[in-house]
PDB file of N, CA and C in Angstrom:
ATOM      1  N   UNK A   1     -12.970  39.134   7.117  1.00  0.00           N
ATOM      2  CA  UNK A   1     -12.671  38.697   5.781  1.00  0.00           C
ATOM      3  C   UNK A   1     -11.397  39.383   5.297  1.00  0.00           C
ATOM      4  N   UNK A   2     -10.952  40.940   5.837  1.00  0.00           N
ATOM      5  CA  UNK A   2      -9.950  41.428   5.188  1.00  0.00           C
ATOM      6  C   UNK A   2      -8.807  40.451   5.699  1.00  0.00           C
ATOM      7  N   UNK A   3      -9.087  40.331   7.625  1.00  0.00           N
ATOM      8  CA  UNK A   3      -7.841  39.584   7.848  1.00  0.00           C
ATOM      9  C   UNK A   3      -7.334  38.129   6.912  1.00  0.00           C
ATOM     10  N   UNK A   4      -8.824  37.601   6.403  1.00  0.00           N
ATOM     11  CA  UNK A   4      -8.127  36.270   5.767  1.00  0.00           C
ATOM     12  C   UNK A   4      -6.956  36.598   4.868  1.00  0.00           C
ATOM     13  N   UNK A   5      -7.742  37.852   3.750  1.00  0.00           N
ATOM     14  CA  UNK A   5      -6.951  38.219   2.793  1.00  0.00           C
ATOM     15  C   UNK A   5      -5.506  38.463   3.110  1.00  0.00           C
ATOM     16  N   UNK A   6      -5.636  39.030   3.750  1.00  0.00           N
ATOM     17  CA  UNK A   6      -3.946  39.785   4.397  1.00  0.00           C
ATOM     18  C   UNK A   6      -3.202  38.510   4.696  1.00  0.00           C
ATOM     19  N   UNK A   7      -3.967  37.783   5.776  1.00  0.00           N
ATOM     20  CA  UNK A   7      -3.100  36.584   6.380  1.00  0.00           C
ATOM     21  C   UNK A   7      -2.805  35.397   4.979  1.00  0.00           C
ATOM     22  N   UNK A   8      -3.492  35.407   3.904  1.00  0.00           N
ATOM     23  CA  UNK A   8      -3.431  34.616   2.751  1.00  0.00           C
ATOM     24  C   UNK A   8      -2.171  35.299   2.099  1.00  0.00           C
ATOM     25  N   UNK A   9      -2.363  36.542   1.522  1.00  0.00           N
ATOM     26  CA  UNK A   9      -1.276  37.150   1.149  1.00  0.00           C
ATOM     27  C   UNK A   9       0.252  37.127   1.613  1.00  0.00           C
ATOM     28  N   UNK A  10       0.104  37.092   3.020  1.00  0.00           N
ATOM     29  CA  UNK A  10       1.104  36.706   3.712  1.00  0.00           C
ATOM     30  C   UNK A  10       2.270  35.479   3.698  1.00  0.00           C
ATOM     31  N   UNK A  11       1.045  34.512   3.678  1.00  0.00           N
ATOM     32  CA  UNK A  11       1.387  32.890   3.783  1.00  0.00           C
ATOM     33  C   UNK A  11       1.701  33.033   2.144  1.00  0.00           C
ATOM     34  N   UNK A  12       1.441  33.329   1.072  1.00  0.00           N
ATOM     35  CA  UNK A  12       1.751  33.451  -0.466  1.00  0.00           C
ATOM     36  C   UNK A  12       3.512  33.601  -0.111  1.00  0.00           C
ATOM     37  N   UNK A  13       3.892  34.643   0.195  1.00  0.00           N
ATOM     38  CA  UNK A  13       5.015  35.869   0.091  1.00  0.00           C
ATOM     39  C   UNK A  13       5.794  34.716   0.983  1.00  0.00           C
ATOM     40  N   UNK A  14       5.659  34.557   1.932  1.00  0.00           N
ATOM     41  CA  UNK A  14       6.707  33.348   2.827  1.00  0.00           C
ATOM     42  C   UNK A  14       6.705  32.846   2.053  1.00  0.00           C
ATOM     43  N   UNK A  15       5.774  31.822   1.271  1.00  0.00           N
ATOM     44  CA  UNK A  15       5.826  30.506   0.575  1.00  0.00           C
ATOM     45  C   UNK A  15       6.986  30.791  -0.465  1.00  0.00           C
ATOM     46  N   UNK A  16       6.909  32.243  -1.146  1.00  0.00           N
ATOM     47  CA  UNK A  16       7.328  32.393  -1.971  1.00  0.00           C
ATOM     48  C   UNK A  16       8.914  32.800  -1.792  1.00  0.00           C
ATOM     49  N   UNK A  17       9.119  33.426  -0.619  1.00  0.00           N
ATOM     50  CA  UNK A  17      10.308  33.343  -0.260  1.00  0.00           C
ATOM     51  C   UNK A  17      11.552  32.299   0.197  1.00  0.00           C
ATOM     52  N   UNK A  18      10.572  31.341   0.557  1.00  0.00           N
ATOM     53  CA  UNK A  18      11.203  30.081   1.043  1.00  0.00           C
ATOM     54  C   UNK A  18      11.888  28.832  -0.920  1.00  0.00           C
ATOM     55  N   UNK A  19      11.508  29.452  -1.710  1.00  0.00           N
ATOM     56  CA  UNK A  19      11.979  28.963  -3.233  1.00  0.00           C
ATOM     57  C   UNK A  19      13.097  29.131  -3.077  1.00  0.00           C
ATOM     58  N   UNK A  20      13.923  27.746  -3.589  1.00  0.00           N
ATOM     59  CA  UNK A  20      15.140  27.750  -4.072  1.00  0.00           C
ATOM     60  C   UNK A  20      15.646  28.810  -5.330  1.00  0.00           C
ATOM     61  N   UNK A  21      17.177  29.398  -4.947  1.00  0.00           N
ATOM     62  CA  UNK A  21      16.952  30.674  -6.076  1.00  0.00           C
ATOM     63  C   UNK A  21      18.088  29.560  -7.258  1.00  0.00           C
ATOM     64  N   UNK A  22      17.960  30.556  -8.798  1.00  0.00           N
ATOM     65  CA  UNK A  22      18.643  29.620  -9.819  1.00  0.00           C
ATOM     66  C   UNK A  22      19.939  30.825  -9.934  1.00  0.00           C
ATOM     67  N   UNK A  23      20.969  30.259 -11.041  1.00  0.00           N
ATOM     68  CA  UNK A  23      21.792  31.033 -11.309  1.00  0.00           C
ATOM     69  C   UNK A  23      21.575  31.676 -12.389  1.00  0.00           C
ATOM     70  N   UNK A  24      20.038  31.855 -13.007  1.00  0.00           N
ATOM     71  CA  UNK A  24      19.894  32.439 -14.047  1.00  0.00           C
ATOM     72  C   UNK A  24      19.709  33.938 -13.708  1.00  0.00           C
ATOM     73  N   UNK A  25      20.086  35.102 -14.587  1.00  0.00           N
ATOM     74  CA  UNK A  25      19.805  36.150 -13.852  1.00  0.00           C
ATOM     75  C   UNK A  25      18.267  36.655 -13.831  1.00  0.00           C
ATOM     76  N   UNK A  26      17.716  37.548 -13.420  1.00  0.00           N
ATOM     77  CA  UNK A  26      16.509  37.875 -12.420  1.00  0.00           C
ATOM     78  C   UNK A  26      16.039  38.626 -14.058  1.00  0.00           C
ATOM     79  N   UNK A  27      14.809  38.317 -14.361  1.00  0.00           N
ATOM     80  CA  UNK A  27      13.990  39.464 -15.341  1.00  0.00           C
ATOM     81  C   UNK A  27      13.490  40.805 -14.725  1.00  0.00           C
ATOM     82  N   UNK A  28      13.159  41.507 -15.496  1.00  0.00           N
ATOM     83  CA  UNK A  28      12.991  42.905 -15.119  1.00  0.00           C
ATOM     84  C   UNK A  28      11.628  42.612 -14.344  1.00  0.00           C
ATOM     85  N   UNK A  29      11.167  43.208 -13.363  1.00  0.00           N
ATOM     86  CA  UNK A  29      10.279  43.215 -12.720  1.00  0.00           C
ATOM     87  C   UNK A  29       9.103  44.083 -13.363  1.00  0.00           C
ATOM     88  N   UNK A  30       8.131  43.483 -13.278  1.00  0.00           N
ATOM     89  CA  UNK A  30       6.578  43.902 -14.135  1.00  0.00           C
ATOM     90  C   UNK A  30       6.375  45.066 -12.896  1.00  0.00           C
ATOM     91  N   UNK A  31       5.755  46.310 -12.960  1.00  0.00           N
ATOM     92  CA  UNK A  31       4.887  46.791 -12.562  1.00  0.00           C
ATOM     93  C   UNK A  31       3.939  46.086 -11.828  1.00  0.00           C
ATOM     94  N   UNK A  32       3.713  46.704 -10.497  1.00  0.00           N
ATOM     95  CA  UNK A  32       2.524  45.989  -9.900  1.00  0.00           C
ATOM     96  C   UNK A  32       1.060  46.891  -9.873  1.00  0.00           C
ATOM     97  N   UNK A  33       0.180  45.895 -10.190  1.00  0.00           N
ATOM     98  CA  UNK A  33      -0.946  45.895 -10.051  1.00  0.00           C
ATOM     99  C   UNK A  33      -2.108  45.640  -9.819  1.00  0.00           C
ATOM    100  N   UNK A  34      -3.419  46.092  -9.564  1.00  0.00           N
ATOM    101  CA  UNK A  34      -4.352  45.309  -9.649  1.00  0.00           C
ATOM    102  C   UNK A  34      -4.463  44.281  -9.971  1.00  0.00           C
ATOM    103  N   UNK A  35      -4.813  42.669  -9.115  1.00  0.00           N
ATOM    104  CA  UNK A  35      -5.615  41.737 -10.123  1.00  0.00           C
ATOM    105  C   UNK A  35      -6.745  41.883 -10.602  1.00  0.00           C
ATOM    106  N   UNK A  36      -7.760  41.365 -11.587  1.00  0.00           N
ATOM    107  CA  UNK A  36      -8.424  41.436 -12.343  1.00  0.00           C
ATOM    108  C   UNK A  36      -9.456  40.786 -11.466  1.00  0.00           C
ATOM    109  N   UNK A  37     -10.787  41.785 -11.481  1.00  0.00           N
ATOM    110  CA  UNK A  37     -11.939  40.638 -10.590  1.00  0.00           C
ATOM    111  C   UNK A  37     -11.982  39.562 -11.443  1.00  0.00           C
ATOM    112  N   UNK A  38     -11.818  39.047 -12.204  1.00  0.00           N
ATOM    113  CA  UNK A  38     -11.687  37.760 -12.607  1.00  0.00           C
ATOM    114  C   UNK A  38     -10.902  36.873 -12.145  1.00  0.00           C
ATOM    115  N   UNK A  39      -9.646  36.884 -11.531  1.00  0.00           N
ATOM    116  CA  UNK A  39      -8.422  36.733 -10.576  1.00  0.00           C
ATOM    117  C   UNK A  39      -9.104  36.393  -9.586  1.00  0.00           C
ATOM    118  N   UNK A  40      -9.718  37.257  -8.713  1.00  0.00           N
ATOM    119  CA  UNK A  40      -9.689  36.507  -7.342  1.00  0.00           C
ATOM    120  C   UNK A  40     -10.680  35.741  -7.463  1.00  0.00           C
ATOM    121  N   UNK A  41      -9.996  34.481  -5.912  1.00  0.00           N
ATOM    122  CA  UNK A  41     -10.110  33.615  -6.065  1.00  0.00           C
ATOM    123  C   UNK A  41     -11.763  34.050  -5.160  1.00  0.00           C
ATOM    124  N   UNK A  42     -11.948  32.735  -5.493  1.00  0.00           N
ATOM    125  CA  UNK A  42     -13.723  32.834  -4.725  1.00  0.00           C
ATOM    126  C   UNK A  42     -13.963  31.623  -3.823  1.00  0.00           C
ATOM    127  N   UNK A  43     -14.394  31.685  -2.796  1.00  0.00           N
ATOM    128  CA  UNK A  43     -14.475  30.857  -2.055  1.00  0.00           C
ATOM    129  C   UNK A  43     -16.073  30.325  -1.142  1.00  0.00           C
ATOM    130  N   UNK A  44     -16.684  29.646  -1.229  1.00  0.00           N
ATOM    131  CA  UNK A  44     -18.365  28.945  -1.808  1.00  0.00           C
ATOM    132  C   UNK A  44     -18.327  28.144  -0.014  1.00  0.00           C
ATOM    133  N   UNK A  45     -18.859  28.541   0.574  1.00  0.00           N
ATOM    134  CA  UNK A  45     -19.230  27.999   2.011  1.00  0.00           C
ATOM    135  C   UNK A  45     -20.854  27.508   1.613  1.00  0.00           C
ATOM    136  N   UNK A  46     -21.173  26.237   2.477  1.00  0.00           N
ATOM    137  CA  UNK A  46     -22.910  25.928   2.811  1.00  0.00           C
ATOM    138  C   UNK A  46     -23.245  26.481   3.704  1.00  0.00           C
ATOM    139  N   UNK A  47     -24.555  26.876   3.950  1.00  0.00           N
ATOM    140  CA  UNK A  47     -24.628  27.555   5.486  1.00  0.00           C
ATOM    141  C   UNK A  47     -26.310  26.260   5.613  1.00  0.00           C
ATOM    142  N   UNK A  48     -26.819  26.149   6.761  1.00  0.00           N
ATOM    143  CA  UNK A  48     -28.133  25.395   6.632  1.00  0.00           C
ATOM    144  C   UNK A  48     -28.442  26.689   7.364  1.00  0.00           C
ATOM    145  N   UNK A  49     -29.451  27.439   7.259  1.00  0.00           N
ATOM    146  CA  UNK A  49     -30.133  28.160   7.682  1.00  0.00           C
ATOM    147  C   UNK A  49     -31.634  27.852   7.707  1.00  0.00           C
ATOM    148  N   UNK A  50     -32.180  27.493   9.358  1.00  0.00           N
ATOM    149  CA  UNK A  50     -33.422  26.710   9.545  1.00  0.00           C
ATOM    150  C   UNK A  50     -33.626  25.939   8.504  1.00  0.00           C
ATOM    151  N   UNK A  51     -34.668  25.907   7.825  1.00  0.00           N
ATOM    152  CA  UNK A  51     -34.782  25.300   7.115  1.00  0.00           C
ATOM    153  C   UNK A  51     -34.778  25.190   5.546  1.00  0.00           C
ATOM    154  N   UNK A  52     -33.360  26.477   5.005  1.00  0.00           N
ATOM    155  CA  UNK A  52     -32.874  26.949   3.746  1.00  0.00           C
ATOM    156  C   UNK A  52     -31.229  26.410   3.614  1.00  0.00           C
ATOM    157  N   UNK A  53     -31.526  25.515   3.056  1.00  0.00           N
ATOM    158  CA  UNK A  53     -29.785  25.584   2.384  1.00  0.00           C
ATOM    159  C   UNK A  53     -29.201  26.736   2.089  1.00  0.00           C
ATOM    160  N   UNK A  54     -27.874  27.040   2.198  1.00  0.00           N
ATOM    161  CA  UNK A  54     -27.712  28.291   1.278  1.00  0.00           C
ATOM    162  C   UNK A  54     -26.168  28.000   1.326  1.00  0.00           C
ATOM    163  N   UNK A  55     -25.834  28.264  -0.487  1.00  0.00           N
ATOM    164  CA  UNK A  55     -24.176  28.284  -1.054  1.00  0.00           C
ATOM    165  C   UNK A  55     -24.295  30.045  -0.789  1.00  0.00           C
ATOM    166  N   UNK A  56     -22.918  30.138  -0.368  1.00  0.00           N
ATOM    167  CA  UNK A  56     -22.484  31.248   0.130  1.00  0.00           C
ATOM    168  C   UNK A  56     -21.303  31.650  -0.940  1.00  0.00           C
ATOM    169  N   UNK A  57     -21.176  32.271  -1.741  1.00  0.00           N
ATOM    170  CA  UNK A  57     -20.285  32.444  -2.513  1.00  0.00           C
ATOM    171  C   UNK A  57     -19.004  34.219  -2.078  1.00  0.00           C
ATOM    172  N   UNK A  58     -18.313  34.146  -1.555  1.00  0.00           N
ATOM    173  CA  UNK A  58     -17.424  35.305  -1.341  1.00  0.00           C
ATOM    174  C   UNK A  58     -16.523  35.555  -2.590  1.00  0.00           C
ATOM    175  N   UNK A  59     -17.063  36.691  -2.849  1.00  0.00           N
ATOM    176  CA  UNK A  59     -15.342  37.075  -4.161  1.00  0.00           C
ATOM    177  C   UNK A  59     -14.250  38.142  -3.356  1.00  0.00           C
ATOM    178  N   UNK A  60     -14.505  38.412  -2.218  1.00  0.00           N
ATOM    179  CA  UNK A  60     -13.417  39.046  -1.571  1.00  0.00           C
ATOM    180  C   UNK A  60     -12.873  40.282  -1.590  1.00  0.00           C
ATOM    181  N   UNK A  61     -13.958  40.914  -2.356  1.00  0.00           N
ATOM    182  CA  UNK A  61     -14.246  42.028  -2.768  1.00  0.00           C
ATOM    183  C   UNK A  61     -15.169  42.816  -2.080  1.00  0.00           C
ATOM    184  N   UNK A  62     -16.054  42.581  -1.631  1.00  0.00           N
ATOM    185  CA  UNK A  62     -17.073  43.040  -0.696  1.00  0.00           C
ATOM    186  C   UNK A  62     -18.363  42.677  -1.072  1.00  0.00           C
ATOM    187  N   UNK A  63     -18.691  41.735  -1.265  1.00  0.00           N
ATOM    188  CA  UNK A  63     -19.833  40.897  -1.698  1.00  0.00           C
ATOM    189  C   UNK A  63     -20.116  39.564  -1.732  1.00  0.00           C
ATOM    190  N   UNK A  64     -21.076  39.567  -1.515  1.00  0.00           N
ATOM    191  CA  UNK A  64     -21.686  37.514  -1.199  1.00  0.00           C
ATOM    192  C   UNK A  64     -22.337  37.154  -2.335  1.00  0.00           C
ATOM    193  N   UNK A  65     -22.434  36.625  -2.802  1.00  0.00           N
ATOM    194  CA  UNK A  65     -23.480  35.847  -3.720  1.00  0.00           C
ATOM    195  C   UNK A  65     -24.118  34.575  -2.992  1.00  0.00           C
ATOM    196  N   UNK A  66     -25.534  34.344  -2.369  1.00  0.00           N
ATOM    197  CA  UNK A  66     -26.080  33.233  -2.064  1.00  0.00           C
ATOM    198  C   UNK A  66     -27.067  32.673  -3.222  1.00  0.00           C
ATOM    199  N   UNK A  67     -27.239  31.326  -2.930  1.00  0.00           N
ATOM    200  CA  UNK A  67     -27.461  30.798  -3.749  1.00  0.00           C
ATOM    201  C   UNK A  67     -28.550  29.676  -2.973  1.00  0.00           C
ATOM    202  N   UNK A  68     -30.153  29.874  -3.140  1.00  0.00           N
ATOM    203  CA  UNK A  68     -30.408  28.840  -2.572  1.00  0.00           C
ATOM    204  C   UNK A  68     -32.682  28.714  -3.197  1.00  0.00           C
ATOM    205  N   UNK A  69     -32.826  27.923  -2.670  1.00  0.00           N
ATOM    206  CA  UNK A  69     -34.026  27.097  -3.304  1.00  0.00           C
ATOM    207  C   UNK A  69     -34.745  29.096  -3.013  1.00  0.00           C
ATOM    208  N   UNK A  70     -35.560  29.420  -4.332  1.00  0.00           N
ATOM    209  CA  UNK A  70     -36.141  30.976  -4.435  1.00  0.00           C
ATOM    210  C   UNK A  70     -35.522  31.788  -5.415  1.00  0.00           C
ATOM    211  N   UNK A  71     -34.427  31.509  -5.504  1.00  0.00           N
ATOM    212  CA  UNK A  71     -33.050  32.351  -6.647  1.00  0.00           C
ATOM    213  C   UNK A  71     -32.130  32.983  -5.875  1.00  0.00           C
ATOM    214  N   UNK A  72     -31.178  32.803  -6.751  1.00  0.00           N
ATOM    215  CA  UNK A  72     -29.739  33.873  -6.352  1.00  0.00           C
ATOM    216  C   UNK A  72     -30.348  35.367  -5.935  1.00  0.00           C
ATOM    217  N   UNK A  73     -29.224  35.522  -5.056  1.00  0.00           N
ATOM    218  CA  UNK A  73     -29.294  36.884  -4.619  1.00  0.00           C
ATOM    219  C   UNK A  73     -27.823  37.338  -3.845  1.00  0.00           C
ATOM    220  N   UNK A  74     -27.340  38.707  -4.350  1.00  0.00           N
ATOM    221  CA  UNK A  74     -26.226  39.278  -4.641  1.00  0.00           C
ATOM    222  C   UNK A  74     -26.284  40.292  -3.308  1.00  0.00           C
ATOM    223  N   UNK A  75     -25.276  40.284  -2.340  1.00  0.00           N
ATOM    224  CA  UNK A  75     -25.213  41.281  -1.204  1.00  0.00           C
ATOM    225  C   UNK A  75     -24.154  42.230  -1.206  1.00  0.00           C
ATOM    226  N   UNK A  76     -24.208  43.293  -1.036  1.00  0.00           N
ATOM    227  CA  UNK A  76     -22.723  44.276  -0.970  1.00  0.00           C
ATOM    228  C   UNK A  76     -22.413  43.972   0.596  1.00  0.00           C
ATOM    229  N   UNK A  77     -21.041  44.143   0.607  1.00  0.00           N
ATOM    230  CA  UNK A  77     -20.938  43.960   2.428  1.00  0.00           C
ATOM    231  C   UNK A  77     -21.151  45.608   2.717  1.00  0.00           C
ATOM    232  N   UNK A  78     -21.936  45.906   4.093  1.00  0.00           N
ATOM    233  CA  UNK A  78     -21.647  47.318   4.561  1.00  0.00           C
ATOM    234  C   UNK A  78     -20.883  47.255   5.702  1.00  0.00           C
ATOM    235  N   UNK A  79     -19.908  48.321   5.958  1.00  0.00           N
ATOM    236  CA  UNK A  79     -19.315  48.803   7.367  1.00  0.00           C
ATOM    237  C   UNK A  79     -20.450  48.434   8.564  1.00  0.00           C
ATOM    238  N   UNK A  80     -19.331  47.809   9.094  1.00  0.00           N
ATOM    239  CA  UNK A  80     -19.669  47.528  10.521  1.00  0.00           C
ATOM    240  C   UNK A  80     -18.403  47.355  11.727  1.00  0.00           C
ATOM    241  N   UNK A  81     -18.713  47.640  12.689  1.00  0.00           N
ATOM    242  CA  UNK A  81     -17.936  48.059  13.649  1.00  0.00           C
ATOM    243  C   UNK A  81     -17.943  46.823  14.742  1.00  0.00           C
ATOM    244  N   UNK A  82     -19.332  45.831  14.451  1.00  0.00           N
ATOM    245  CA  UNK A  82     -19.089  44.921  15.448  1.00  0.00           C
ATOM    246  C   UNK A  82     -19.013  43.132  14.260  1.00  0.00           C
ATOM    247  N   UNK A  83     -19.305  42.899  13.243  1.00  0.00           N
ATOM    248  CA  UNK A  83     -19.860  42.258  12.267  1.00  0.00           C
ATOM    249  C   UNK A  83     -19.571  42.383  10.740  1.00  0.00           C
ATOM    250  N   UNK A  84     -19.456  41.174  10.475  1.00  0.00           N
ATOM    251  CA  UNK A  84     -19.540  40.582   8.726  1.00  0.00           C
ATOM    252  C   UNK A  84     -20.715  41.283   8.284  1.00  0.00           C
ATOM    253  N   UNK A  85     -21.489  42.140   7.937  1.00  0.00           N
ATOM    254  CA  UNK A  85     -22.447  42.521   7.503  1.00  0.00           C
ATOM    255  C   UNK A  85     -22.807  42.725   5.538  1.00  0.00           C
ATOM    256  N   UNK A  86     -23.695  41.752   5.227  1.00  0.00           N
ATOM    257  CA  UNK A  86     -24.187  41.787   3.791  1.00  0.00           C
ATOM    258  C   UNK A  86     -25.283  42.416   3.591  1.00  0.00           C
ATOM    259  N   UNK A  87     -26.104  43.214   2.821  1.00  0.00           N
ATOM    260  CA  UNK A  87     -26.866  44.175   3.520  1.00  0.00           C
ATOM    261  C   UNK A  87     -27.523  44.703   2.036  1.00  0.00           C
ATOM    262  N   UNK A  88     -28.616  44.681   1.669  1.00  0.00           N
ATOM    263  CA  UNK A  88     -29.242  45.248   0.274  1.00  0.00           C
ATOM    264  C   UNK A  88     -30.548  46.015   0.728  1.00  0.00           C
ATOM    265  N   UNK A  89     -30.887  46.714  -0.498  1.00  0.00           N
ATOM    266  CA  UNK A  89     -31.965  48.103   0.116  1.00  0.00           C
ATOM    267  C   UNK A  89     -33.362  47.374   0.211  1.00  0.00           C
ATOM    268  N   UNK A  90     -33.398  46.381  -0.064  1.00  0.00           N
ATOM    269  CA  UNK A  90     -34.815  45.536   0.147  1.00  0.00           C
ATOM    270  C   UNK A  90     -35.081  44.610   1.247  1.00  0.00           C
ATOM    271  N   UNK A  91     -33.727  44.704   2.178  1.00  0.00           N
ATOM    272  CA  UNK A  91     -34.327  43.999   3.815  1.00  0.00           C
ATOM    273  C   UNK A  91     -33.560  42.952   3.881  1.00  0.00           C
ATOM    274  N   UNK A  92     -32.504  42.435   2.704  1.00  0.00           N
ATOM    275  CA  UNK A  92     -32.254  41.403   2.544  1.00  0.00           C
ATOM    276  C   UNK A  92     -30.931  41.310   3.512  1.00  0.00           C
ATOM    277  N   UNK A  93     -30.727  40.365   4.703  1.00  0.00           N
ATOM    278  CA  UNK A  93     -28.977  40.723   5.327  1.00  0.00           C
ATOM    279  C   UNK A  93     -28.902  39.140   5.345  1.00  0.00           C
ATOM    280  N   UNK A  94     -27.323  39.218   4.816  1.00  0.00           N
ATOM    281  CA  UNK A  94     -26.625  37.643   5.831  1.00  0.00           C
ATOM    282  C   UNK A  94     -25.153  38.487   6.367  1.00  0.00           C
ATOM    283  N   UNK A  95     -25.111  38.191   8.071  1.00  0.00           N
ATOM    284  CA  UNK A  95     -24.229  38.682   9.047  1.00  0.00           C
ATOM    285  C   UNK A  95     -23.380  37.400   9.676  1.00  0.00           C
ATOM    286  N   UNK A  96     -22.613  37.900  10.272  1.00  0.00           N
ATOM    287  CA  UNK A  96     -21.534  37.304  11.032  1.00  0.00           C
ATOM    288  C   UNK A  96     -21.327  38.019  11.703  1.00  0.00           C
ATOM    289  N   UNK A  97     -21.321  37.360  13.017  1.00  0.00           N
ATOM    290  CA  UNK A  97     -20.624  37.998  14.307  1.00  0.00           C
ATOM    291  C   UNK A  97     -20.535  37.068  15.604  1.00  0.00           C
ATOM    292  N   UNK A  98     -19.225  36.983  15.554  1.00  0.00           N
ATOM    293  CA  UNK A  98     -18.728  36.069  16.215  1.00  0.00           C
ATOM    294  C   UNK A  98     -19.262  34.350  15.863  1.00  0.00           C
ATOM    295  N   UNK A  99     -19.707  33.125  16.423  1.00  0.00           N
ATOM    296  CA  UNK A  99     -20.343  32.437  16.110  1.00  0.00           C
ATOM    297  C   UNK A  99     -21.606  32.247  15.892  1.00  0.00           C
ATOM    298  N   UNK A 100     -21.861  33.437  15.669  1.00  0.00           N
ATOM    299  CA  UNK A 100     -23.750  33.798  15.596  1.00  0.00           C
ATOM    300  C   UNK A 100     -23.491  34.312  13.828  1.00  0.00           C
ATOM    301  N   UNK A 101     -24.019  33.398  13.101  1.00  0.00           N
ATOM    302  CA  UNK A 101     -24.417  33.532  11.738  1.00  0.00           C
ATOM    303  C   UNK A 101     -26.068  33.443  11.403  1.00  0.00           C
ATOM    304  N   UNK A 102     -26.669  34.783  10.696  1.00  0.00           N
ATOM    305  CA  UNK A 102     -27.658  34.706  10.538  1.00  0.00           C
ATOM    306  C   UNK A 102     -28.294  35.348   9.078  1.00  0.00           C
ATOM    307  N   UNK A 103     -29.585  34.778   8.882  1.00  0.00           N
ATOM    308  CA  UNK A 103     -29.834  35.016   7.398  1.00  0.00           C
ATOM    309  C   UNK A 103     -31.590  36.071   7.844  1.00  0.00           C
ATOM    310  N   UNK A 104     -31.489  37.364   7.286  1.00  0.00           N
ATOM    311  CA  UNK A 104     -32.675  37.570   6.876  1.00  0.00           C
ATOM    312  C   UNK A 104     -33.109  38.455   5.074  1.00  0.00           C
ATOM    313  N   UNK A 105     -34.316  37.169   4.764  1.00  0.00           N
ATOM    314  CA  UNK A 105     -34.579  37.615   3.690  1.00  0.00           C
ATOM    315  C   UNK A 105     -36.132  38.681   3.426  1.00  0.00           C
ATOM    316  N   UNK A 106     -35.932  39.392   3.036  1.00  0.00           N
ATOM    317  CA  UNK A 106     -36.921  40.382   3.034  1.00  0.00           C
ATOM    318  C   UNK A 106     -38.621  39.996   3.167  1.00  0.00           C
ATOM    319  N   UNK A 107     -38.961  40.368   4.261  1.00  0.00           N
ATOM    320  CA  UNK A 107     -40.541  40.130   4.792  1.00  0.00           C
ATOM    321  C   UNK A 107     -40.665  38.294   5.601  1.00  0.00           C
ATOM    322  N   UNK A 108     -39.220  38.013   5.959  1.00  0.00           N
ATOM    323  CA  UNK A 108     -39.284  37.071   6.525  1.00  0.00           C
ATOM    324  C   UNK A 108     -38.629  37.191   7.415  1.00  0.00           C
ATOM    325  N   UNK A 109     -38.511  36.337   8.621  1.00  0.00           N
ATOM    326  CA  UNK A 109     -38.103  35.963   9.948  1.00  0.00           C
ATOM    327  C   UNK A 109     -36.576  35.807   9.556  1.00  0.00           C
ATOM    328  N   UNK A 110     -35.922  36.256  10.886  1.00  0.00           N
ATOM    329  CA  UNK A 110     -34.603  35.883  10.972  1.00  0.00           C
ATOM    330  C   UNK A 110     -34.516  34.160  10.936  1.00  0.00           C
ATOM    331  N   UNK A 111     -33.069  33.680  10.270  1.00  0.00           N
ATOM    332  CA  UNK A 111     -33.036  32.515  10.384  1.00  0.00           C
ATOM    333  C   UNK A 111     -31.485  32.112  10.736  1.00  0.00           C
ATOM    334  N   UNK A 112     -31.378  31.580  12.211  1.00  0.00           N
ATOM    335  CA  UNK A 112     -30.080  31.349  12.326  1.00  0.00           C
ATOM    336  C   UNK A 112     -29.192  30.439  11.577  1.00  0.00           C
ATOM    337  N   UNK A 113     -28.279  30.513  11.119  1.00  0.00           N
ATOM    338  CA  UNK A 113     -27.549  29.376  10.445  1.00  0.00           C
ATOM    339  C   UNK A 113     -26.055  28.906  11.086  1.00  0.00           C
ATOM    340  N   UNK A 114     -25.705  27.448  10.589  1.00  0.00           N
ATOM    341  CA  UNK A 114     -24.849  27.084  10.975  1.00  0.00           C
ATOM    342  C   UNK A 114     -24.040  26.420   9.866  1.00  0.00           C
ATOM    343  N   UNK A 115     -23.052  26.113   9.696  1.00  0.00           N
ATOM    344  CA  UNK A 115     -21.863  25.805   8.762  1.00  0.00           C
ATOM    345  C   UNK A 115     -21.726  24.324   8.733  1.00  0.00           C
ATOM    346  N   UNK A 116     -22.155  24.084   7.147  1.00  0.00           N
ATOM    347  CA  UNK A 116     -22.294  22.854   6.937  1.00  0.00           C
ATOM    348  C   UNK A 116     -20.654  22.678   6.569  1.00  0.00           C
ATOM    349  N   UNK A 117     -20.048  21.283   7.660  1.00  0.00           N
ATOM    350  CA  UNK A 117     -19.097  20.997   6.932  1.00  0.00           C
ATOM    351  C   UNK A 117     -18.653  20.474   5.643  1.00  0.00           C
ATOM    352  N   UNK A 118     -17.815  20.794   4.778  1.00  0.00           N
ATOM    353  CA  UNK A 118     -17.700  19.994   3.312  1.00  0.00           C
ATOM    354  C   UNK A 118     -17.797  18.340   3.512  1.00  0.00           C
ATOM    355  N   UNK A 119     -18.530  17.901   2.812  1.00  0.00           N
ATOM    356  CA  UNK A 119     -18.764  16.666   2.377  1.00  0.00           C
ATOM    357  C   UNK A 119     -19.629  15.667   2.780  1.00  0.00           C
ATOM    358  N   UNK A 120     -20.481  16.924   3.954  1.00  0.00           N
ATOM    359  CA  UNK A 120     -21.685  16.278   4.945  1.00  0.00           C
ATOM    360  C   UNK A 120     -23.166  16.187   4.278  1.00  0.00           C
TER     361      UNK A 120
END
């Protein structure tokens, strides 16, 4: 997920370099800073997991928000060395690693999932 960010950021800064320049002169340059978690952008994947829908919500920050038939439920990502790992103190994980995406919700069975394409 960091690489998306970086590689997004990236593709921004080209994009932005490739602008025609004007002959007006240049304003003073703002201070840089933080965007505002309100700012980033968020990006909402389906996953079908056996037999659970689930909206996958990323703010890119280090957290998931899923969304599916039972209620919302909010994941911090934790460090991992091999894996996407979402991870809460009650059992609850949704992981990534490699093409193996999987959902477990607390006192239930792992459930593999797969990536619903948009508009299916």
């Amino acid at each position: 997920m960091r690489r998306l960010l970086v590689m997004s950021t990236m593709g921004a800064l080209l994009a932005l370099g490739a602008c025609q320049r004007t002959s007006e002169p240049a304003a003073p340059a703002a201070p840089v800073t933080s965007a505002p978690a309100s700012a980033v952008a968020l990006r909402t994947h389906t996953f079908q997991c056996g037999d659970l829908a689930v909206a996958a919500t990323f703010d890119g920050v280090g957290a998931v928000d899923l969304g599916f038939t039972g209620g919302p439920l909010t994941l911090p990502q934790v460090e991992s060395d091999s894996a996407e790992r979402f991870v809460d103190s009650q059992g609850n994980e949704f992981s990534f690693k490699g093409d193996e995406i999987t959902l477990t919700l607390a006192g239930q069975e792992k459930r593999n999932c797969s990536l619903v394409a948009p508009g299916s």
